[in-house]
N, C-alpha and C. Protein backbone atom coordinates (compact mmCIF):
# COMPACT_ATOMS: atom_id res chain seq x y z
N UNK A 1 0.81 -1.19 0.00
CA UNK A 1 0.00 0.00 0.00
C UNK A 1 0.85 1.25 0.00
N UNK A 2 0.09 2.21 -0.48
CA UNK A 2 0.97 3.38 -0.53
C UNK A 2 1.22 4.30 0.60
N UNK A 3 2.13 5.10 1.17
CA UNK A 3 1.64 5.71 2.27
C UNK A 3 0.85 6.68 2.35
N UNK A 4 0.32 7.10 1.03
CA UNK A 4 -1.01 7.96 1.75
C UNK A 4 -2.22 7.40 1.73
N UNK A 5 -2.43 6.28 1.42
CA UNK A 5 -3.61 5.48 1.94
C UNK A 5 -3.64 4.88 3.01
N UNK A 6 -4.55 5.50 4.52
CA UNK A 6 -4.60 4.36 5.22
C UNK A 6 -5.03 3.49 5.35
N UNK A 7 -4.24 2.76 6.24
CA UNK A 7 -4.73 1.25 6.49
C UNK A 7 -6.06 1.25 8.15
N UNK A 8 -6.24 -0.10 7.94
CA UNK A 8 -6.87 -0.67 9.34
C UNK A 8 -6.59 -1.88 9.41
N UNK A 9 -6.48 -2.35 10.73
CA UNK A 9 -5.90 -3.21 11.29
C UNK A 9 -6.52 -3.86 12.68
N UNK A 10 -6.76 -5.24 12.96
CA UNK A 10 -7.31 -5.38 14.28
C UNK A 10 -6.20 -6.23 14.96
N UNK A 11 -6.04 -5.46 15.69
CA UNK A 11 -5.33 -6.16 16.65
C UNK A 11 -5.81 -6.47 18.39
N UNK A 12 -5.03 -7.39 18.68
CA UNK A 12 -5.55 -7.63 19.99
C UNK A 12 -5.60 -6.77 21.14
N UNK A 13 -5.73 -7.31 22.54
CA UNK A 13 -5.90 -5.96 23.00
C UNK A 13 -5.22 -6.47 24.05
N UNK A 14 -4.19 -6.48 23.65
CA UNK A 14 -2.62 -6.92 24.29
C UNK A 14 -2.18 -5.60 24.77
N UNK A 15 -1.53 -5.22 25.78
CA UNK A 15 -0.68 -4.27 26.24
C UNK A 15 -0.08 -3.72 25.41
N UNK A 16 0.69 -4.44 24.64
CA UNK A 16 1.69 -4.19 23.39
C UNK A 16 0.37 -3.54 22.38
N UNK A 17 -0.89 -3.77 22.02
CA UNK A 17 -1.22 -3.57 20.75
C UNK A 17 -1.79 -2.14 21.37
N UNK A 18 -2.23 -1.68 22.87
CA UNK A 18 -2.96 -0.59 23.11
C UNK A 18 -1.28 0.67 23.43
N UNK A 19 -0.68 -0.07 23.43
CA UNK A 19 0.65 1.12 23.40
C UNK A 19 0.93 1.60 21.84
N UNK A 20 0.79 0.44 20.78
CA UNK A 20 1.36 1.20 19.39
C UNK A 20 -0.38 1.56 19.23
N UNK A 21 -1.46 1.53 19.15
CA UNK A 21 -2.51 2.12 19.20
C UNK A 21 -2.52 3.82 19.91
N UNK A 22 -2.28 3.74 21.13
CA UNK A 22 -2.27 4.92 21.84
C UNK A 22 -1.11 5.77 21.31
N UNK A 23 0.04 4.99 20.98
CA UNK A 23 1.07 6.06 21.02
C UNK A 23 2.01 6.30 19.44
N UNK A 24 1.78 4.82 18.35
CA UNK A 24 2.22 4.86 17.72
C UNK A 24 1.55 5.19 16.06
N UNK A 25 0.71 4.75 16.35
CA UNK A 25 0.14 4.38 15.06
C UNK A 25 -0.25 6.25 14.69
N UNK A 26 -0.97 6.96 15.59
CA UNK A 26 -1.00 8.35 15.20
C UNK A 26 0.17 8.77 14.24
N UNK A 27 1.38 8.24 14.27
CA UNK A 27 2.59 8.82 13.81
C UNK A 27 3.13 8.05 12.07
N UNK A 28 3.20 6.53 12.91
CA UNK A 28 3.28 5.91 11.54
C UNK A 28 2.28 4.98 11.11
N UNK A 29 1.14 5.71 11.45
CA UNK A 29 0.18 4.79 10.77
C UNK A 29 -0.75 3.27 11.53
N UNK A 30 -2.34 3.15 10.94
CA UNK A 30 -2.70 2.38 12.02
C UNK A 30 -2.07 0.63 11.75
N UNK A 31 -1.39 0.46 10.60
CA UNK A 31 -0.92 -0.21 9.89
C UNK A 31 0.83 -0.39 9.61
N UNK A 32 1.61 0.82 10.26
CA UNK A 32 2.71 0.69 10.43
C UNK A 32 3.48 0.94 8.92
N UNK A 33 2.72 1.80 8.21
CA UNK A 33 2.71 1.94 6.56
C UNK A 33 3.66 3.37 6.47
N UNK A 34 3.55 4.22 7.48
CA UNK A 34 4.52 5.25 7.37
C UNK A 34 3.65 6.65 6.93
N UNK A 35 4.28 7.92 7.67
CA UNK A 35 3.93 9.39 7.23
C UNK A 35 4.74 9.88 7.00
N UNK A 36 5.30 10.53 6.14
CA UNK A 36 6.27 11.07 5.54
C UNK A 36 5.64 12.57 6.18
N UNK A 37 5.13 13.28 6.08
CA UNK A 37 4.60 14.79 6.84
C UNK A 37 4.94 14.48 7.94
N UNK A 38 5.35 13.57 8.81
CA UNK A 38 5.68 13.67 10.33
C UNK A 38 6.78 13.06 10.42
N UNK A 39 7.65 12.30 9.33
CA UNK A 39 8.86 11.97 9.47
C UNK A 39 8.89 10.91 10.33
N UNK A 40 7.84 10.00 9.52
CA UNK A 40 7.63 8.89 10.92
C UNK A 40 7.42 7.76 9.34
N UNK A 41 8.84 6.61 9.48
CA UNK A 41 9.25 6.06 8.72
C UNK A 41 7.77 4.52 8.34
N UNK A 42 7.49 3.51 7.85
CA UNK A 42 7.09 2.60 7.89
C UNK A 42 7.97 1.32 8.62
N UNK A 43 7.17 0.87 9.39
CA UNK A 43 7.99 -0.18 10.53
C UNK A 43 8.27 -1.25 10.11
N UNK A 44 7.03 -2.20 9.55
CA UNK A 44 6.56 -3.37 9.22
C UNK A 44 7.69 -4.41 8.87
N UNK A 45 8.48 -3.87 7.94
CA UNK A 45 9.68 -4.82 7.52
C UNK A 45 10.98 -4.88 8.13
N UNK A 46 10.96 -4.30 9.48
CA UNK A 46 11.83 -4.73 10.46
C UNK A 46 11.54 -5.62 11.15
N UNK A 47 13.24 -6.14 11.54
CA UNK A 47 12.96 -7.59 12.24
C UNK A 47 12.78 -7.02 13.87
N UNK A 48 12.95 -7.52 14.66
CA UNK A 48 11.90 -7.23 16.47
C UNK A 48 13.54 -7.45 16.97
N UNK A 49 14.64 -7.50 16.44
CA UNK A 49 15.62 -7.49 17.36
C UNK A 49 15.86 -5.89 17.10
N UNK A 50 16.08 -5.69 15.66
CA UNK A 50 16.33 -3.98 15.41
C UNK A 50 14.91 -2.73 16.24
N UNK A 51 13.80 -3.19 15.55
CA UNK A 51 13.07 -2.38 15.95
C UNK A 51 13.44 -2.21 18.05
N UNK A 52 13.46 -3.63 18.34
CA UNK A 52 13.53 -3.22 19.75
C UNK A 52 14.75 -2.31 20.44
N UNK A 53 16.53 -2.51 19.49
CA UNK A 53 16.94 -1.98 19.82
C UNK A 53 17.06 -0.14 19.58
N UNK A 54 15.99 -0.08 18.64
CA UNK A 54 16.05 1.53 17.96
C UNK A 54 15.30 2.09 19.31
N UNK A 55 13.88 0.70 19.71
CA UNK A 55 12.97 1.30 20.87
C UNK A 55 13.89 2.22 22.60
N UNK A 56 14.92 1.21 22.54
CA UNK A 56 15.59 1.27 23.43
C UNK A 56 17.05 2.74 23.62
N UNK A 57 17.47 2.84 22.24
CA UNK A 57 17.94 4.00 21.67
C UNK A 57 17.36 5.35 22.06
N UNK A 58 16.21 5.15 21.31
CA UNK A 58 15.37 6.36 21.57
C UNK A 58 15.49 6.63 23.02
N UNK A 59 14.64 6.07 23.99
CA UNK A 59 14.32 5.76 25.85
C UNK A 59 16.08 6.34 26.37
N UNK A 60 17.13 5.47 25.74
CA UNK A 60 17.87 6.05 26.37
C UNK A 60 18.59 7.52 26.17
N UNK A 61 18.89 8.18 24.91
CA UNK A 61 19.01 9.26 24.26
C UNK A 61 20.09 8.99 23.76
N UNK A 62 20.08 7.52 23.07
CA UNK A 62 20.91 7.38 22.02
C UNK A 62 20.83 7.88 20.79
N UNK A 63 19.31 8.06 20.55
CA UNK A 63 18.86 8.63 19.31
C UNK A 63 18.07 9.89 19.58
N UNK A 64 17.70 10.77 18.89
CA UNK A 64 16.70 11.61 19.05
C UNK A 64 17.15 12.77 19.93
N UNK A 65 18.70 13.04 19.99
CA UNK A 65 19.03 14.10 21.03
C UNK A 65 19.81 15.12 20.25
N UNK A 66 20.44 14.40 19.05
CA UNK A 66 21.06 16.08 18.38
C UNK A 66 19.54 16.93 17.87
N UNK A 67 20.32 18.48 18.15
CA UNK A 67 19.55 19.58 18.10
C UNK A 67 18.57 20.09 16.57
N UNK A 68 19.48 19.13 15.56
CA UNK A 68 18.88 19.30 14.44
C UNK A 68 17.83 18.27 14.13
N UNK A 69 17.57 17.13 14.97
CA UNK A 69 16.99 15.33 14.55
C UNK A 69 15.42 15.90 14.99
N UNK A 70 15.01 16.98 14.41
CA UNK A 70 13.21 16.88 14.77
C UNK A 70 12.46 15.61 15.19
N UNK A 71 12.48 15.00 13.46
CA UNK A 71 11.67 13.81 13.65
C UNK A 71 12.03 12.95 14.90
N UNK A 72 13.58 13.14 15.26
CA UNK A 72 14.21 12.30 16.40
C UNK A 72 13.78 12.60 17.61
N UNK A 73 13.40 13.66 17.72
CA UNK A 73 13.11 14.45 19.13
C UNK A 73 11.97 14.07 19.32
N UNK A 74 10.66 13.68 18.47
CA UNK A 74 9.58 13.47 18.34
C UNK A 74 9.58 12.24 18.85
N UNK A 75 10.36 11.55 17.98
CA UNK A 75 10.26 9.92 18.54
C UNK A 75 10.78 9.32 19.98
N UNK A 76 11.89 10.29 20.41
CA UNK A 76 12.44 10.23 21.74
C UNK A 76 10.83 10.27 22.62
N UNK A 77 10.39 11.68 22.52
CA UNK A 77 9.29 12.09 23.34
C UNK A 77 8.53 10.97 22.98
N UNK A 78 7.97 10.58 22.29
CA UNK A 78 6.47 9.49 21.93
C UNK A 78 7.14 8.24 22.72
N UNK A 79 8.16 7.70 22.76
CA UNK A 79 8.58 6.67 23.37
C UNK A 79 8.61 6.56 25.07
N UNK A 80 9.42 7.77 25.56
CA UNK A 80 10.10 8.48 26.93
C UNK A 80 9.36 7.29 27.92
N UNK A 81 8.30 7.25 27.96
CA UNK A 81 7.76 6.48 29.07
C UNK A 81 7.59 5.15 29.08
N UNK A 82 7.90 4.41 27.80
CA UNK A 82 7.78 3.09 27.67
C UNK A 82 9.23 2.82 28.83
N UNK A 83 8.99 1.43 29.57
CA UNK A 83 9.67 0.68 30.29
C UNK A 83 10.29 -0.35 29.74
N UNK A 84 11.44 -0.93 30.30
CA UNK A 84 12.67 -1.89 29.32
C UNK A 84 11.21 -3.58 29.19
N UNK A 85 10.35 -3.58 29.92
CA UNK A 85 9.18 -4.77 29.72
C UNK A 85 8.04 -4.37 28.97
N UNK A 86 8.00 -3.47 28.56
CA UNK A 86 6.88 -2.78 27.41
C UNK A 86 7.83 -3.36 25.84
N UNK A 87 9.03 -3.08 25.64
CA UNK A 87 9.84 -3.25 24.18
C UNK A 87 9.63 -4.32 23.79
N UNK A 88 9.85 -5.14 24.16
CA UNK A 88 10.31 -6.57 23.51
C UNK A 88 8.51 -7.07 22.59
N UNK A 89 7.49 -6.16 23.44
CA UNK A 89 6.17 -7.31 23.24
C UNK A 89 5.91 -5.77 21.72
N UNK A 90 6.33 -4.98 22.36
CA UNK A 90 6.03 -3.91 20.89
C UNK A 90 6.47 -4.06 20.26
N UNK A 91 8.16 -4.30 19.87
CA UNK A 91 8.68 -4.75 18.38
C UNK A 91 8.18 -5.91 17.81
N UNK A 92 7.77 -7.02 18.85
CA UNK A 92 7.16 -7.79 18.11
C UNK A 92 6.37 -7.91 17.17
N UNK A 93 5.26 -6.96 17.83
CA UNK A 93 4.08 -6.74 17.60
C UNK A 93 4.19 -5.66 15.96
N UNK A 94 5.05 -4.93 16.24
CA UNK A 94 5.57 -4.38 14.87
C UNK A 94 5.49 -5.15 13.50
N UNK A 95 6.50 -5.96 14.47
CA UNK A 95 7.05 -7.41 13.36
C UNK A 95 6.56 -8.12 12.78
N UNK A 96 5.45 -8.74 13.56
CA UNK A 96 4.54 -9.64 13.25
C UNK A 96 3.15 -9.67 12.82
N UNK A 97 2.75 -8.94 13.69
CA UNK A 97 1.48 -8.58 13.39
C UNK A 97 0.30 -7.66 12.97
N UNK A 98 1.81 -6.56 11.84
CA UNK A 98 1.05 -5.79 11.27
C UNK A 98 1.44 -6.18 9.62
N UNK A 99 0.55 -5.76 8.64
CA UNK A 99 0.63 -6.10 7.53
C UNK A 99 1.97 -5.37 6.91
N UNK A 100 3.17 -6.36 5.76
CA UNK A 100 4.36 -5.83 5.53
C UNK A 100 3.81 -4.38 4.51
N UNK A 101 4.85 -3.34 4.89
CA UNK A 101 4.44 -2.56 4.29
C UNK A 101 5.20 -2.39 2.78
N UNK A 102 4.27 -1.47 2.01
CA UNK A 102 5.08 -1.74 0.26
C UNK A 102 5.20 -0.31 -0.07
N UNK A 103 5.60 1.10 0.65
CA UNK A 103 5.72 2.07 0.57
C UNK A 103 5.94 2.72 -1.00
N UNK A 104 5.31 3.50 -1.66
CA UNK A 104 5.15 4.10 -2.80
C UNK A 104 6.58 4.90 -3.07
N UNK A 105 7.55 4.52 -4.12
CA UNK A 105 8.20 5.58 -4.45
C UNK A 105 8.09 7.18 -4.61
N UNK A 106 8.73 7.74 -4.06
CA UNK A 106 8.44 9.46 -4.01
C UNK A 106 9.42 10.27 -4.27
N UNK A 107 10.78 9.39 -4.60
CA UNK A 107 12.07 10.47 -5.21
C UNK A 107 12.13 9.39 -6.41
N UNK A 108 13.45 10.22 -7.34
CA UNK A 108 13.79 9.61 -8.39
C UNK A 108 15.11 10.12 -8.28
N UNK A 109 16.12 8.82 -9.55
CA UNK A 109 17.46 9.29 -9.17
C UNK A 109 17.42 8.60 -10.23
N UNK A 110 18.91 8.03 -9.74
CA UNK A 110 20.08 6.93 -11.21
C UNK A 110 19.69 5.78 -11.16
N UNK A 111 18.67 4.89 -10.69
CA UNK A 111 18.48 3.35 -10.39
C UNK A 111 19.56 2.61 -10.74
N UNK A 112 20.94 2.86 -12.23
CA UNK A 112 21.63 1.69 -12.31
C UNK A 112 22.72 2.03 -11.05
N UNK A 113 22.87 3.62 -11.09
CA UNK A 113 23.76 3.57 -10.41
C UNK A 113 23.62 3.06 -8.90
N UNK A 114 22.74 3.48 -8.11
CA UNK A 114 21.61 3.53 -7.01
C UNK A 114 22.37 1.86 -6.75
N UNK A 115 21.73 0.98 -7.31
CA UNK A 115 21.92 -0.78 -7.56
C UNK A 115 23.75 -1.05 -7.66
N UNK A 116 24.70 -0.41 -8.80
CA UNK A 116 25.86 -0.72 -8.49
C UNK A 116 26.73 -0.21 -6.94
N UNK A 117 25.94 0.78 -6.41
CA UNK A 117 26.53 1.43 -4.70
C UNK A 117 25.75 0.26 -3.89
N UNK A 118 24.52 -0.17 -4.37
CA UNK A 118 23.65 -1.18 -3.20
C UNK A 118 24.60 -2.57 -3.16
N UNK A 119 24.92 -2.98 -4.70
CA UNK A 119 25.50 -4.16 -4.36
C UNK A 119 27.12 -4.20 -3.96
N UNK A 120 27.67 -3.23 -4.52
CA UNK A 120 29.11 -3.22 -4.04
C UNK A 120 29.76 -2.41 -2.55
N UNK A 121 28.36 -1.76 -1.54
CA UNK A 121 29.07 -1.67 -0.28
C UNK A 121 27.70 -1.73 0.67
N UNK A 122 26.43 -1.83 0.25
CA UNK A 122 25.44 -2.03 1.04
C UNK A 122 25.34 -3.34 1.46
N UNK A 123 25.06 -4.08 0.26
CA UNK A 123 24.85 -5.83 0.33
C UNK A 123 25.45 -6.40 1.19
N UNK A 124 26.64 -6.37 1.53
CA UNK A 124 27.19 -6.88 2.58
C UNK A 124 26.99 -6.69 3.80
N UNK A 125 26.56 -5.86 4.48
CA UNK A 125 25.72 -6.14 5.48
C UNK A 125 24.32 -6.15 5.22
N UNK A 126 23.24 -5.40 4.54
CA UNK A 126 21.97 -5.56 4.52
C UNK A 126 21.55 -6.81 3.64
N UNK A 127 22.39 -7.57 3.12
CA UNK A 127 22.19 -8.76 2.39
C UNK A 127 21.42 -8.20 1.46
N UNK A 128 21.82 -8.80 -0.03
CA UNK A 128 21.50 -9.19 -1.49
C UNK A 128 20.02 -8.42 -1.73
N UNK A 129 18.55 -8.96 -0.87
CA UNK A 129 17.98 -7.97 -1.66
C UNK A 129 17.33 -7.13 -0.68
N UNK A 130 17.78 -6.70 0.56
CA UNK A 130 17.76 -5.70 1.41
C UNK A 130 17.40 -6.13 2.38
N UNK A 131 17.41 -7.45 2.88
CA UNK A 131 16.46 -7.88 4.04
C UNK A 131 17.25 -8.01 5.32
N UNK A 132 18.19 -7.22 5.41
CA UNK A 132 18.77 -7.33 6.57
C UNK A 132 19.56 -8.46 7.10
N UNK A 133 20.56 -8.31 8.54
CA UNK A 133 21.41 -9.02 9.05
C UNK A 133 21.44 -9.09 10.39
N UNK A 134 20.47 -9.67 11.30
CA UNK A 134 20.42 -9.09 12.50
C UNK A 134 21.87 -9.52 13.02
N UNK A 135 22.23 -10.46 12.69
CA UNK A 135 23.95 -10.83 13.34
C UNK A 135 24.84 -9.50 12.85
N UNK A 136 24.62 -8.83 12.09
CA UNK A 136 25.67 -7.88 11.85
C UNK A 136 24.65 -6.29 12.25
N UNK A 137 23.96 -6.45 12.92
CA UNK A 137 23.26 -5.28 13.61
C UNK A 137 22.59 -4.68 12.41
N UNK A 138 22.69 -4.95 11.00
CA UNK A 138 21.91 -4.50 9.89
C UNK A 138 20.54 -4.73 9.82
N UNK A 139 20.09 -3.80 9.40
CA UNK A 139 18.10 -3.82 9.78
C UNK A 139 18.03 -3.84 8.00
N UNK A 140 16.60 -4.15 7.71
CA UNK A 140 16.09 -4.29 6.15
C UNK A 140 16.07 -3.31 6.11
N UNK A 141 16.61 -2.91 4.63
CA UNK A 141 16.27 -1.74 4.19
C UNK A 141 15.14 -2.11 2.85
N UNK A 142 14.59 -3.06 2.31
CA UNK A 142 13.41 -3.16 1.40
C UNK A 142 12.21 -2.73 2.33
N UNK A 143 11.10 -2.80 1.95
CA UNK A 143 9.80 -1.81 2.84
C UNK A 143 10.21 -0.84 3.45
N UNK A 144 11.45 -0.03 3.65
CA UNK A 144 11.29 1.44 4.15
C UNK A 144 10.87 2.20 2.95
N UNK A 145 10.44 3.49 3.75
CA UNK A 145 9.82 4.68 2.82
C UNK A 145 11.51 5.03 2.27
N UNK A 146 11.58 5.61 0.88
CA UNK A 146 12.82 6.15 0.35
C UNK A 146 12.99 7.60 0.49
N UNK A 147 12.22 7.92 1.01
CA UNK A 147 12.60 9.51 1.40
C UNK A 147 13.18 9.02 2.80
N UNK A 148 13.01 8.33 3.74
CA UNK A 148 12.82 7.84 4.72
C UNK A 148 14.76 7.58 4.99
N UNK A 149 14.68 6.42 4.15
CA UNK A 149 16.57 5.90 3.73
C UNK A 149 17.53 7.02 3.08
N UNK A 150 16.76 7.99 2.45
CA UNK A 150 17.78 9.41 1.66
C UNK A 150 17.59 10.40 2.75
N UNK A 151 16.85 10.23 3.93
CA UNK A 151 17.02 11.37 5.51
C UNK A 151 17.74 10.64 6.09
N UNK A 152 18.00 9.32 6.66
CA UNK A 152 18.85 8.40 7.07
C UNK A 152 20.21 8.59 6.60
N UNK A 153 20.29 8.39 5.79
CA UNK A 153 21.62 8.20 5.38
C UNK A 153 22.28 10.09 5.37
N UNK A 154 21.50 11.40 4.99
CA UNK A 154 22.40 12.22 4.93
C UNK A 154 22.32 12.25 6.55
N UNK A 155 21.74 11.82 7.55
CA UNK A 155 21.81 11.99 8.87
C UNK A 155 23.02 11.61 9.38
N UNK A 156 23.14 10.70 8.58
CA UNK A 156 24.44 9.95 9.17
C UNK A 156 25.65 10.79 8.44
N UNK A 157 25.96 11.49 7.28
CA UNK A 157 26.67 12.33 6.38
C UNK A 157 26.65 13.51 7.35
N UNK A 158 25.77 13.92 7.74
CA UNK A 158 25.59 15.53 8.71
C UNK A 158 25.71 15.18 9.97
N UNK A 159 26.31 14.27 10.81
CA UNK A 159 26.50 13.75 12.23
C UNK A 159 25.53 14.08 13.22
N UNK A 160 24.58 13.77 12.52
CA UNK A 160 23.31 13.86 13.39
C UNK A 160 22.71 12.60 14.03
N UNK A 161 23.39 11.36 13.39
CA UNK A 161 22.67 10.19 13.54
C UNK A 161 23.94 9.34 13.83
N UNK A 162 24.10 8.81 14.47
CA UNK A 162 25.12 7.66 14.74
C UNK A 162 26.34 8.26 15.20
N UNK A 163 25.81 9.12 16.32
CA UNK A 163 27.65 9.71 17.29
C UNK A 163 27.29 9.52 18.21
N UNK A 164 26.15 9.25 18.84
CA UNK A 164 26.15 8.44 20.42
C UNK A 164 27.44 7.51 20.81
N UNK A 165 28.02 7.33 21.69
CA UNK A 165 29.42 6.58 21.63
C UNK A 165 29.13 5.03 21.95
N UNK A 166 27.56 5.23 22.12
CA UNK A 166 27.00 3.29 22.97
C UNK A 166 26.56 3.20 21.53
N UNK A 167 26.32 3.61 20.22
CA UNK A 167 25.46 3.82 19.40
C UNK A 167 26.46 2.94 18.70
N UNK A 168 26.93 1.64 18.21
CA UNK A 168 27.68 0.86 17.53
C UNK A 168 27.44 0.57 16.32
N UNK A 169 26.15 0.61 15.65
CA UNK A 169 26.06 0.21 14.59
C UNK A 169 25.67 1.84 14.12
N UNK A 170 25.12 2.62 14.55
CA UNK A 170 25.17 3.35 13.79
C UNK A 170 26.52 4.31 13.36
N UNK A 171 27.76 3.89 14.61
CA UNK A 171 29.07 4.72 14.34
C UNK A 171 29.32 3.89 12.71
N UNK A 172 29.01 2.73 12.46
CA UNK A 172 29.44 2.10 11.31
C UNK A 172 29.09 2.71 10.12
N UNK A 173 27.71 3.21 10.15
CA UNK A 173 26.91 3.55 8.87
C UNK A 173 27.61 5.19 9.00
N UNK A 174 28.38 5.56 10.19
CA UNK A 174 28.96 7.42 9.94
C UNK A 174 30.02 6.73 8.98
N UNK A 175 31.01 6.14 9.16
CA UNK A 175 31.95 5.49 8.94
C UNK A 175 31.57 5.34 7.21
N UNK A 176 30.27 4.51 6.61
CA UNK A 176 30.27 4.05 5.57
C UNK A 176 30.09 5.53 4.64
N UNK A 177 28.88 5.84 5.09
CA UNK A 177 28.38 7.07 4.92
C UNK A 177 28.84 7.84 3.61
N UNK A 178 30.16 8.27 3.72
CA UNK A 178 30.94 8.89 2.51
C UNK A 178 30.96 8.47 1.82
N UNK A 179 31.33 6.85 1.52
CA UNK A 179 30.97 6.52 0.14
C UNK A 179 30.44 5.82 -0.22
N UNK A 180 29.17 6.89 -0.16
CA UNK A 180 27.99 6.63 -1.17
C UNK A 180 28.21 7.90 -1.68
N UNK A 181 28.78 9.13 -1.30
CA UNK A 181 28.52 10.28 -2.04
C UNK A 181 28.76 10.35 -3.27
């Protein structure tokens, strides 16, 4: 689905499903499909080890604390009160039991080139056709929004994203960062 169509979704009425109800879905959707106007990415095609550790990022102010990371600051705050026994049942719940999302293209570029940078320094950790590595701390990058991965990545180019010093995988992606330019 595209992200400006929403979705609906029933979910149970699990702790976990009335927290991304109450707190999440306003942001990215009741479906986990993504808003690009609020800078609130699509979830769905993350695996529940990443999503939980981004959950945990955020809570601690690994993420969401440089002065320029809006969307980050947003997500810090929407999170702040979840407890280290609230995460584990919400990424799940991310993971599993919302429909995968298929986010609508919204930029355009070089596609061959785009594909020769994906396979010769991405692939190796996000694996072959983007689905991630949880052993190498790599999250999927197929089902994210692409405006979503082109704010990501200059985040990480503008040291806004991955200089926390507990922040390990993302010091990697500052590290890769350059060349892709």
């Amino acid at each position: 689905p595209s992200t400006s169509s929403p979705m609906t979704v029933s979910l149970s009425g699990s702790p976990s499903a009335r927290i991304w109800q109450g707190q999440c879905a306003a942001c990215h959707g009741a479906a986990g499909e993504g808003n690009r106007a609020l800078g609130a990415p699509a979830l769905t095609q993350l695996s529940t080890d990443y999503l939980g550790r981004q959950l945990r990022h955020f809570v601690r102010g690994l993420r969401g604390a440089h002065p320029d990371d809006a969307a980050g600051k947003r997500m810090a705050l929407s999170v702040a009160n979840l407890s280290e026994r609230d995460i584990p049942g919400l990424a799940a719940l991310i993971a599993t039991e919302l429909p995968p999302a298929q986010p609508a293209a919204t930029i355009s570029g070089d596609a061959s080139r785009g594909e020769d940078y994906y396979l010769n320094i991405c692939s190796a950790c996000h694996g072959g056709t983007g689905q991630g590595n949880d052993a190498l701390g790599a999250p999927a990058l197929a089902g994210l929004n692409d405006w979503y991965l082109m704010s990501s990545y200059q985040s990480y180019l503008d040291g806004i994203r991955g200089i926390h010093p507990d922040d390990l995988y993302g010091a990697q992606m500052v590290r890769l960062a350059p060349a892709l330019g």
